[in-house]
N, C-alpha and C. Protein backbone atom coordinates (compact mmCIF):
# COMPACT_ATOMS: atom_id res chain seq x y z
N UNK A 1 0.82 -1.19 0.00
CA UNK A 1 0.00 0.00 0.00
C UNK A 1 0.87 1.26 0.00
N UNK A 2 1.97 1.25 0.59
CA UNK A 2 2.87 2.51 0.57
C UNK A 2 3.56 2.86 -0.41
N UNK A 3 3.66 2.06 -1.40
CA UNK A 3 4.52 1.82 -2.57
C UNK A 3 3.29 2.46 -3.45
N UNK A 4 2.31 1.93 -3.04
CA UNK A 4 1.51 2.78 -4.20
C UNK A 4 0.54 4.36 -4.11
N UNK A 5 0.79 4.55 -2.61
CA UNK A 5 0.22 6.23 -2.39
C UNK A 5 1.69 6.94 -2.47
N UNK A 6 2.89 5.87 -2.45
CA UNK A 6 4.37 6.41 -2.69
C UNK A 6 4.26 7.02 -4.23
N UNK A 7 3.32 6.17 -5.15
CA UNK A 7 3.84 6.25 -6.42
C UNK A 7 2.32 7.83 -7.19
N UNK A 8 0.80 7.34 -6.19
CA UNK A 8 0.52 8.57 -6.49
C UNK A 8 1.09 9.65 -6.10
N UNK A 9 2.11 9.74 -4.96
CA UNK A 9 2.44 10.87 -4.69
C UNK A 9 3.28 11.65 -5.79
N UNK A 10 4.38 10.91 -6.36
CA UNK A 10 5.22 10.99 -7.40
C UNK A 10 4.54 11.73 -8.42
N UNK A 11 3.32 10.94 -8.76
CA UNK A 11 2.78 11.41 -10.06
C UNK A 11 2.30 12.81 -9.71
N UNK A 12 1.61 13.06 -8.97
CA UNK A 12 1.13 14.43 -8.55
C UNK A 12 2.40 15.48 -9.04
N UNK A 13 3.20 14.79 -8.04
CA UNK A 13 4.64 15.86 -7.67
C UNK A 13 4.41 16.41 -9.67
N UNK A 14 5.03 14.88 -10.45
CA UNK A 14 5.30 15.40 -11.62
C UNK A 14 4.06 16.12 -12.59
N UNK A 15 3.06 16.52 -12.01
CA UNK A 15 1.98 17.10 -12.70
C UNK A 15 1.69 18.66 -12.13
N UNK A 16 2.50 18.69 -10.78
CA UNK A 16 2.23 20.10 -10.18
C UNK A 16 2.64 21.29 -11.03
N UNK A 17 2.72 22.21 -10.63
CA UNK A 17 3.40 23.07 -10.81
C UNK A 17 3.45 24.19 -12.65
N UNK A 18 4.43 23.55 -13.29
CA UNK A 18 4.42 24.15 -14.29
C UNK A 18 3.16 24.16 -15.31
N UNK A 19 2.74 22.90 -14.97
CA UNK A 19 1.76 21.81 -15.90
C UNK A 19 0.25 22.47 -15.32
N UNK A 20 0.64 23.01 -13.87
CA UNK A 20 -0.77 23.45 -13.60
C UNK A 20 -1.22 25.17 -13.90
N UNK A 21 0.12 26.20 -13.19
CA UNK A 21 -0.09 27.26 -13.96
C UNK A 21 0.05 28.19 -14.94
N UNK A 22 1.04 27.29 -15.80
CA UNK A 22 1.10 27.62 -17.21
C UNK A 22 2.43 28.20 -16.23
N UNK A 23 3.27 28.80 -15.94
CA UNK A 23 4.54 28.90 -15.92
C UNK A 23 5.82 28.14 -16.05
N UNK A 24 6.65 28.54 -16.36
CA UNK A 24 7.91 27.89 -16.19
C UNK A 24 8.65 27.94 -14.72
N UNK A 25 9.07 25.86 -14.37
CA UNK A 25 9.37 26.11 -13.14
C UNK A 25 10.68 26.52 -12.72
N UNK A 26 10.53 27.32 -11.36
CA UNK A 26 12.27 27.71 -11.23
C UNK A 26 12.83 26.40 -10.59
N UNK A 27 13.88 26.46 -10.41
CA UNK A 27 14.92 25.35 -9.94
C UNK A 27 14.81 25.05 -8.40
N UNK A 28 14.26 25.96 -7.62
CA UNK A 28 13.57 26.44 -5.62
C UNK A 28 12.63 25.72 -6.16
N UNK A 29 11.74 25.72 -6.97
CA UNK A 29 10.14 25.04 -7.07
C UNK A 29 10.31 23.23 -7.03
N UNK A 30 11.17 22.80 -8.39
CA UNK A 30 11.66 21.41 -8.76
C UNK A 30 12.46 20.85 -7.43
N UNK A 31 13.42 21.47 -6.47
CA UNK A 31 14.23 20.94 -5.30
C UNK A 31 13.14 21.17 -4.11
N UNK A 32 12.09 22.08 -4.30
CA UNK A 32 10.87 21.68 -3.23
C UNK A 32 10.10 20.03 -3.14
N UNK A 33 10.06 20.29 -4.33
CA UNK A 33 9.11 18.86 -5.15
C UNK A 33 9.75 17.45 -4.74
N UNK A 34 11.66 17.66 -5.22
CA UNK A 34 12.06 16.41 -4.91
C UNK A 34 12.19 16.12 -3.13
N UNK A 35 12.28 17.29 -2.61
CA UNK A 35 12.34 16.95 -1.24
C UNK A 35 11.15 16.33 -0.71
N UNK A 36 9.82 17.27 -1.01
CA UNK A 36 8.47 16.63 -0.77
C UNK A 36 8.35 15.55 -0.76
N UNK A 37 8.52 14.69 -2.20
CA UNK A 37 8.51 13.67 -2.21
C UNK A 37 9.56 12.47 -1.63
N UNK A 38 10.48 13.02 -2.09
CA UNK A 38 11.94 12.15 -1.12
C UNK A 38 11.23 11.52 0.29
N UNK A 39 10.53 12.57 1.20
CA UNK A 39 10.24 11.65 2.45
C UNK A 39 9.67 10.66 2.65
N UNK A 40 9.13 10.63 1.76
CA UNK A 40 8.23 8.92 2.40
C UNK A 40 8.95 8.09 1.00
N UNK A 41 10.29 8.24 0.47
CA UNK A 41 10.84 7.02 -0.25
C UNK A 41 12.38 6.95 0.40
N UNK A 42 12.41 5.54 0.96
CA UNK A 42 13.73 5.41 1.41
C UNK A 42 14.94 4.85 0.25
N UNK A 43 14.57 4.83 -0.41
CA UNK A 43 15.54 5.20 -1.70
C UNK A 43 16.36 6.42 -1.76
N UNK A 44 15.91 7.70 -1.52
CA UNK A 44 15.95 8.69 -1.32
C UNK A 44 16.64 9.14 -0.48
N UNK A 45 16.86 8.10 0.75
CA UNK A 45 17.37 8.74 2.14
C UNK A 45 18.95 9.32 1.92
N UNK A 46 19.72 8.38 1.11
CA UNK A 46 21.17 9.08 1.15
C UNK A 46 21.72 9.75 -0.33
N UNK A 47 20.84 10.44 -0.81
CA UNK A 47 20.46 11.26 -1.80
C UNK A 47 20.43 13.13 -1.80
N UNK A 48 21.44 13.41 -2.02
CA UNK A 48 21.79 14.87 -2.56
C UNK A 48 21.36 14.94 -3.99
N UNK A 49 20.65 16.48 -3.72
CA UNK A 49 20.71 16.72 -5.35
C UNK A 49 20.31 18.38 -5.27
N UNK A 50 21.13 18.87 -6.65
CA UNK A 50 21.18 19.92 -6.97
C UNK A 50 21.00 20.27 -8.50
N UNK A 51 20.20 21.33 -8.57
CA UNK A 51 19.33 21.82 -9.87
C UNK A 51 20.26 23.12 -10.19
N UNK A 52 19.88 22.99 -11.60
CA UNK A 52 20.44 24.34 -12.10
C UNK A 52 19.91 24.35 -13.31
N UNK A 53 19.05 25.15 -14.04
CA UNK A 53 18.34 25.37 -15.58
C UNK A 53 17.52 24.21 -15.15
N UNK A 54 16.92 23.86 -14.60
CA UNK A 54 16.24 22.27 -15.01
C UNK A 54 16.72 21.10 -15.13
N UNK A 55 18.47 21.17 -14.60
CA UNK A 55 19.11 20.11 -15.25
C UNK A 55 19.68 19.28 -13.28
N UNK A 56 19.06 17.89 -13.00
CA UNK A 56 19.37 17.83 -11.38
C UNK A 56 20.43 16.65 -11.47
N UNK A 57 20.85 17.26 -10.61
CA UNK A 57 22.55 16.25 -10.47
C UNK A 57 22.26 15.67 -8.97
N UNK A 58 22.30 14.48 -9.11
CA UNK A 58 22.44 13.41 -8.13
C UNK A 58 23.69 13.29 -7.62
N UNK A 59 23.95 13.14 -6.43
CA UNK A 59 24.72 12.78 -5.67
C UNK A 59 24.64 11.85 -4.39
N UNK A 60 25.51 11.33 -3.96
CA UNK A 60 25.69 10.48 -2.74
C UNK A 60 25.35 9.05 -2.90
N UNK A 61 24.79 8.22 -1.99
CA UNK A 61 24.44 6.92 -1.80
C UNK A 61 23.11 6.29 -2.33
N UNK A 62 23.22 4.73 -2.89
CA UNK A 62 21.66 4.62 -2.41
C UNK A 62 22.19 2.65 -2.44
N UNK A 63 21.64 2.12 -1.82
CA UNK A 63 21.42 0.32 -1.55
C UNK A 63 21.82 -0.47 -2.72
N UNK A 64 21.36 -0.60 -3.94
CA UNK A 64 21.51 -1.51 -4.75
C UNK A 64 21.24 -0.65 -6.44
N UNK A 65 21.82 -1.10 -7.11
CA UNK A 65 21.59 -0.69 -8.71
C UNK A 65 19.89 -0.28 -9.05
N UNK A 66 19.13 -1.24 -8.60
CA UNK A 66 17.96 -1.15 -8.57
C UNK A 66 17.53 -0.17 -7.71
N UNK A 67 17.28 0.62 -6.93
CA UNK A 67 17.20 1.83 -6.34
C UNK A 67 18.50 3.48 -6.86
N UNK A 68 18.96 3.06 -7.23
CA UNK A 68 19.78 3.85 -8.63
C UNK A 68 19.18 3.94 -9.19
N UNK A 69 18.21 2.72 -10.05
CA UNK A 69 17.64 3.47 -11.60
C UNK A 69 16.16 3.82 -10.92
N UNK A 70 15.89 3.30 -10.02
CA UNK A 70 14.35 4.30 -9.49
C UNK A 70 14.28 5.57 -9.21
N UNK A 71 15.51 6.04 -8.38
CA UNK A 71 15.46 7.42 -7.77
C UNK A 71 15.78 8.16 -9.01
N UNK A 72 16.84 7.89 -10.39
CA UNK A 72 16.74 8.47 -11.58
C UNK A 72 15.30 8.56 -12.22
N UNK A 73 14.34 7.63 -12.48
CA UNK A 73 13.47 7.69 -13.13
C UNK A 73 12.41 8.51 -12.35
N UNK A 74 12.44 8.81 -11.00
CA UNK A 74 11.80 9.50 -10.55
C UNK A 74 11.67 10.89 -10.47
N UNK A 75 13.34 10.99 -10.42
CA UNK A 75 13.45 12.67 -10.76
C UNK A 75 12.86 13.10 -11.79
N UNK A 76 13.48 12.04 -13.05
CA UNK A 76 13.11 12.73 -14.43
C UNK A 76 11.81 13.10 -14.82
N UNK A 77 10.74 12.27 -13.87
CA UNK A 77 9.56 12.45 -14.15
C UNK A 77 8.62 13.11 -13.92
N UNK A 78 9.76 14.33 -12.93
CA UNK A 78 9.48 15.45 -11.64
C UNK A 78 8.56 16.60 -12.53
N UNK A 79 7.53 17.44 -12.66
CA UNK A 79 7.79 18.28 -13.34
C UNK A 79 9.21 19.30 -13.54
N UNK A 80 9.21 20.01 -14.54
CA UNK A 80 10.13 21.02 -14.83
C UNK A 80 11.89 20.56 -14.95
N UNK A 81 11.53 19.24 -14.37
CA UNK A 81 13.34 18.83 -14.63
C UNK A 81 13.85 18.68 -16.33
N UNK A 82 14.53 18.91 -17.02
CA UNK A 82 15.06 18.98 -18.26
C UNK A 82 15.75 17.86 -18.42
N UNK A 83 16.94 17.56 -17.27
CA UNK A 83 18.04 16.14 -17.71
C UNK A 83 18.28 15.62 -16.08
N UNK A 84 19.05 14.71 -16.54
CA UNK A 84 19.26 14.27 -14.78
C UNK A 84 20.54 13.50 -15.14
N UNK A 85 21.29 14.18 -14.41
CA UNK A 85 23.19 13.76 -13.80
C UNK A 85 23.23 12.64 -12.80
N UNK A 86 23.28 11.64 -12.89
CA UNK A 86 23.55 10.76 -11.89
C UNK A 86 24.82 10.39 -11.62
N UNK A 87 25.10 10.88 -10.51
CA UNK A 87 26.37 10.74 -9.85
C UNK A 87 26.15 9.70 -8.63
N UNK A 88 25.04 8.85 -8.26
CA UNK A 88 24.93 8.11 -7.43
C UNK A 88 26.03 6.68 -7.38
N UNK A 89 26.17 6.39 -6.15
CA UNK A 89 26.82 5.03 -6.38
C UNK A 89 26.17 4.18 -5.19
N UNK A 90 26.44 2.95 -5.59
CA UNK A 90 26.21 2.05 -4.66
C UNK A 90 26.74 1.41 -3.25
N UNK A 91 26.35 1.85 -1.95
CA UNK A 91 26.66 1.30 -1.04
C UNK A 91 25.95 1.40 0.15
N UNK A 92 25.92 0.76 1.09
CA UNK A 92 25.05 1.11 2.12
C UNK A 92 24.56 2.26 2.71
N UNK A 93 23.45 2.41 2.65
CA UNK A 93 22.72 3.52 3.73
C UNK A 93 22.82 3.20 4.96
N UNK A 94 22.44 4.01 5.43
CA UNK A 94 22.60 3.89 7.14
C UNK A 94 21.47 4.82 7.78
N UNK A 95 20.18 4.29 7.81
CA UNK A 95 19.33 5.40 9.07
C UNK A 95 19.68 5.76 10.14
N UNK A 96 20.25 6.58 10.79
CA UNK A 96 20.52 6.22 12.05
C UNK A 96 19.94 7.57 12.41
N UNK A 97 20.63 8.06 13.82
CA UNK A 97 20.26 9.56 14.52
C UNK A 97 19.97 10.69 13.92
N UNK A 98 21.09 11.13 12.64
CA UNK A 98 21.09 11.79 11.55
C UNK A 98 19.86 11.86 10.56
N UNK A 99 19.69 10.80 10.59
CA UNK A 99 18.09 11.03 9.55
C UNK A 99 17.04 11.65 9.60
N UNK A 100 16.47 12.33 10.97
CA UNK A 100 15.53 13.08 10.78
C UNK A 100 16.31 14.81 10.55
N UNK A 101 17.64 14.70 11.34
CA UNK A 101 18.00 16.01 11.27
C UNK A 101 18.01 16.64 9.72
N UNK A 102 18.75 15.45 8.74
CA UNK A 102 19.12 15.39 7.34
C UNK A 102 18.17 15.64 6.27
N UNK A 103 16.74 15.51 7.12
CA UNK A 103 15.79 15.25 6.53
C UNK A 103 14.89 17.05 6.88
N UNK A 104 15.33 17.64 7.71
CA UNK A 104 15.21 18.95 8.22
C UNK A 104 15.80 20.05 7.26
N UNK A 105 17.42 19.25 7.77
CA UNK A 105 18.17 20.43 6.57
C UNK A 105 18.04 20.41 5.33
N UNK A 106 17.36 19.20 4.84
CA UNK A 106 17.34 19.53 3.45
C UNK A 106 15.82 19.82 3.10
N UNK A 107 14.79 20.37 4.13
CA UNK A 107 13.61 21.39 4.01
C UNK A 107 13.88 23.07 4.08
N UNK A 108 14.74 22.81 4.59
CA UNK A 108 15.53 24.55 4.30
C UNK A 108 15.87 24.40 3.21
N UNK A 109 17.11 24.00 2.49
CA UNK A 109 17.67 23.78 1.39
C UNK A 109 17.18 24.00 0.11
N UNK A 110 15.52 23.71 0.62
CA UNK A 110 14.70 23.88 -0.78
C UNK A 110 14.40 25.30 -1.48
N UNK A 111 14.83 26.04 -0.91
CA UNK A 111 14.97 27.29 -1.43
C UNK A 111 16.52 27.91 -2.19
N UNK A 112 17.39 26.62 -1.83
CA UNK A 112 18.70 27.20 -2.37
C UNK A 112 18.76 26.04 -3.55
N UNK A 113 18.27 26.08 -4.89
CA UNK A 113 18.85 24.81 -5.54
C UNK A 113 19.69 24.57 -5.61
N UNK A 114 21.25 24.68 -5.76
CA UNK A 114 22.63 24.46 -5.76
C UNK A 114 22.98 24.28 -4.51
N UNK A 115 22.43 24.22 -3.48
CA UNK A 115 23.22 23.87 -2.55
C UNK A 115 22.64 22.69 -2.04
N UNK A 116 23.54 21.59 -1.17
CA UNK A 116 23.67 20.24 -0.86
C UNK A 116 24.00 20.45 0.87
N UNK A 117 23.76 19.42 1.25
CA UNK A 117 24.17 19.13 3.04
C UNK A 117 24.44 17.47 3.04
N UNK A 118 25.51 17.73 4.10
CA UNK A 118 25.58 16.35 4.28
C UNK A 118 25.78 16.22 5.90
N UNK A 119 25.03 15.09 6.41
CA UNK A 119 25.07 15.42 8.14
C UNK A 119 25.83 14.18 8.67
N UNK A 120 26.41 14.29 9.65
CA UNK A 120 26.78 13.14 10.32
C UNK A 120 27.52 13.50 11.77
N UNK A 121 26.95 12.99 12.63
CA UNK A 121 27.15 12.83 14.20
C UNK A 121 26.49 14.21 14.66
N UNK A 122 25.33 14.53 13.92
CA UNK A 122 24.73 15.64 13.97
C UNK A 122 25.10 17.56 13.48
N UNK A 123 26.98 17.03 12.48
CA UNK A 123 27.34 18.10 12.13
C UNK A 123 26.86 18.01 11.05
N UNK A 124 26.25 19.38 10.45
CA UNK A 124 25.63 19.62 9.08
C UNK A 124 26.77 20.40 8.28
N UNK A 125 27.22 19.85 7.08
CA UNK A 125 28.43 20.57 6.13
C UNK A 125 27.51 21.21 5.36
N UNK A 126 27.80 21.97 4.55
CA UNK A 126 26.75 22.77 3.34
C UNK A 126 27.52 23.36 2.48
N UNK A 127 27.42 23.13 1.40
CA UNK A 127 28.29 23.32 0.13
C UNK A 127 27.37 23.39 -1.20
N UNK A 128 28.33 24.26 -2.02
CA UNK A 128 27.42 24.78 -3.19
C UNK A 128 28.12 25.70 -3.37
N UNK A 129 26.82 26.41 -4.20
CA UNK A 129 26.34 28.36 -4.56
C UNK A 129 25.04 28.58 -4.03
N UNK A 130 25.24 30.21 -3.51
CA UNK A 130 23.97 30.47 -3.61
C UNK A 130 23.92 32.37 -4.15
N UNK A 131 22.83 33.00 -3.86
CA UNK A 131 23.47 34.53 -4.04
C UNK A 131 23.58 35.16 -2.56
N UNK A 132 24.43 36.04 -2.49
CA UNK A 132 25.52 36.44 -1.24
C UNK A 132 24.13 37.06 -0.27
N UNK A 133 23.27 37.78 -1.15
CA UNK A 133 21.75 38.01 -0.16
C UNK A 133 21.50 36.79 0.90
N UNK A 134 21.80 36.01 0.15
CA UNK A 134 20.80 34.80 0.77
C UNK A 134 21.66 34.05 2.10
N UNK A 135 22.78 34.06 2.27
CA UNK A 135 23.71 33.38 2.79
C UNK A 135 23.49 33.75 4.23
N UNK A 136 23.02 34.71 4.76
CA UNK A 136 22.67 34.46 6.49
C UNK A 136 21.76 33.68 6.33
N UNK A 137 20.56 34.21 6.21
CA UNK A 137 19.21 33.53 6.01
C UNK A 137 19.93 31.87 6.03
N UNK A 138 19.71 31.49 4.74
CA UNK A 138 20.45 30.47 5.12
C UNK A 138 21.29 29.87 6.36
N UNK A 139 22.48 30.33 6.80
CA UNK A 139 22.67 29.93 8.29
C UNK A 139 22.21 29.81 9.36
N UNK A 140 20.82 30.71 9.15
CA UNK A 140 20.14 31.42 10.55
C UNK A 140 19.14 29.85 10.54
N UNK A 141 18.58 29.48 9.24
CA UNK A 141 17.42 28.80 9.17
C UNK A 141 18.36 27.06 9.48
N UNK A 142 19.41 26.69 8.95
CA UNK A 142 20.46 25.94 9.43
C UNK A 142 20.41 25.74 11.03
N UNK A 143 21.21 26.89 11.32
CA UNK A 143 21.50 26.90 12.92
C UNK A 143 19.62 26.38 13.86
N UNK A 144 19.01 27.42 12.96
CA UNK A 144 17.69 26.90 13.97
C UNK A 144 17.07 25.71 14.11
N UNK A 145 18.00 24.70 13.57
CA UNK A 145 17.43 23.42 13.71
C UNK A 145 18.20 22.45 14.48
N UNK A 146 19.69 23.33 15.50
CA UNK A 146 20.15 23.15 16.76
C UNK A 146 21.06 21.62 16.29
N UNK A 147 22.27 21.98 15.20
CA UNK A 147 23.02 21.20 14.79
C UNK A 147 23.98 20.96 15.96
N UNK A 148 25.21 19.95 16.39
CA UNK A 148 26.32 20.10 16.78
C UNK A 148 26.86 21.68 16.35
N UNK A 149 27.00 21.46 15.13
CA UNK A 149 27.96 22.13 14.14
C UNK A 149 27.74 22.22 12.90
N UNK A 150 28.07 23.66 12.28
CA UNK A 150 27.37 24.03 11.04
C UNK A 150 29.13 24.36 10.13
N UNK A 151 28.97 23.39 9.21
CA UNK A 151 30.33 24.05 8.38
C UNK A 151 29.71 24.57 7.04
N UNK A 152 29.55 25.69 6.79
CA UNK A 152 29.52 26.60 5.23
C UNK A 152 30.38 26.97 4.69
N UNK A 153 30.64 25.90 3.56
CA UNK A 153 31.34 26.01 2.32
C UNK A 153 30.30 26.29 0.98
N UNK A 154 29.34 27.42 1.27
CA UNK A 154 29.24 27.73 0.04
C UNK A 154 29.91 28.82 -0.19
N UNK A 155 29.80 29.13 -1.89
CA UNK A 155 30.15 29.83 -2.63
C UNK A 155 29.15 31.06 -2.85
N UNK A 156 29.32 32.32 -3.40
CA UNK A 156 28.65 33.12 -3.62
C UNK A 156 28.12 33.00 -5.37
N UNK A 157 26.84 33.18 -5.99
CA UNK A 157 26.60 33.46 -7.73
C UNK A 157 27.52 34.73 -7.62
């Protein structure tokens, strides 16, 4: 049953948005979408990704080849995504303590498409671009979710 309100959810995701108000989506709209949906697929769990033009680049972990080509086919099917970079590889996930925090920071995140987090022992790293406006905000909304430790390595557009 979860696999399949998993899979209407998907479809929705890929029908929202551009498809509904005649606009073109920005790249904050498409990294909202994949996060949305990301939570209730554990495929997803050790999964970075970053947008730019429509085009989303995968990064990090996921279990087996077969959860590789799902979390690809899922993006692509996102509205507004154009191509999809898979940089994923195969090796164990790990749920552990980190996962709900990981799962926090990357609900902030959805407003920065280029930027990525990666958490572990409750320190959140953050790396990317974003524009130099945005870069407290960003930390402030980071910090308020009461990390160990916040390392920012982004970059400025």
């Amino acid at each position: 049953m979860k696999t399949r309100n998993t899979s209407i959810l998907w479809a929705v995701l890929g029908t929202m948005g551009a498809a509904g108000c005649g606009l073109l989506m920005k790249d904050s709209d498409i990294k909202q979408m994949l996060v949305s949906g990301s939570k209730t697929e554990a495929a997803f769990a050790g999964v970075n990704y970053s947008i730019e033009d429509g085009v989303v680049t995968l990064m990090g972990s996921v279990p087996s080849d077969k959860e590789r080509g799902k979390v690809e086919e899922r993006v692509k099917h996102t509205s507004g995504v154009k191509e999809v970079v898979n940089h994923l590889t195969v090796s164990p996930v790990v749920l552990d303590g980190d996962f709900p925090l990981k799962q926090s920071v990357d609900s902030v995140l959805t407003r920065y498409p280029m930027v990525v987090a990666n958490v572990e022992d409750s320190v959140v790293v953050v790396s990317g671009t974003a524009k130099e406006d945005d870069l407290q905000q960003l930390a402030e909304g980071l910090t308020g979710l009461n990390p160990k430790g916040l390392e920012m390595q982004v970059g400025t557009e």
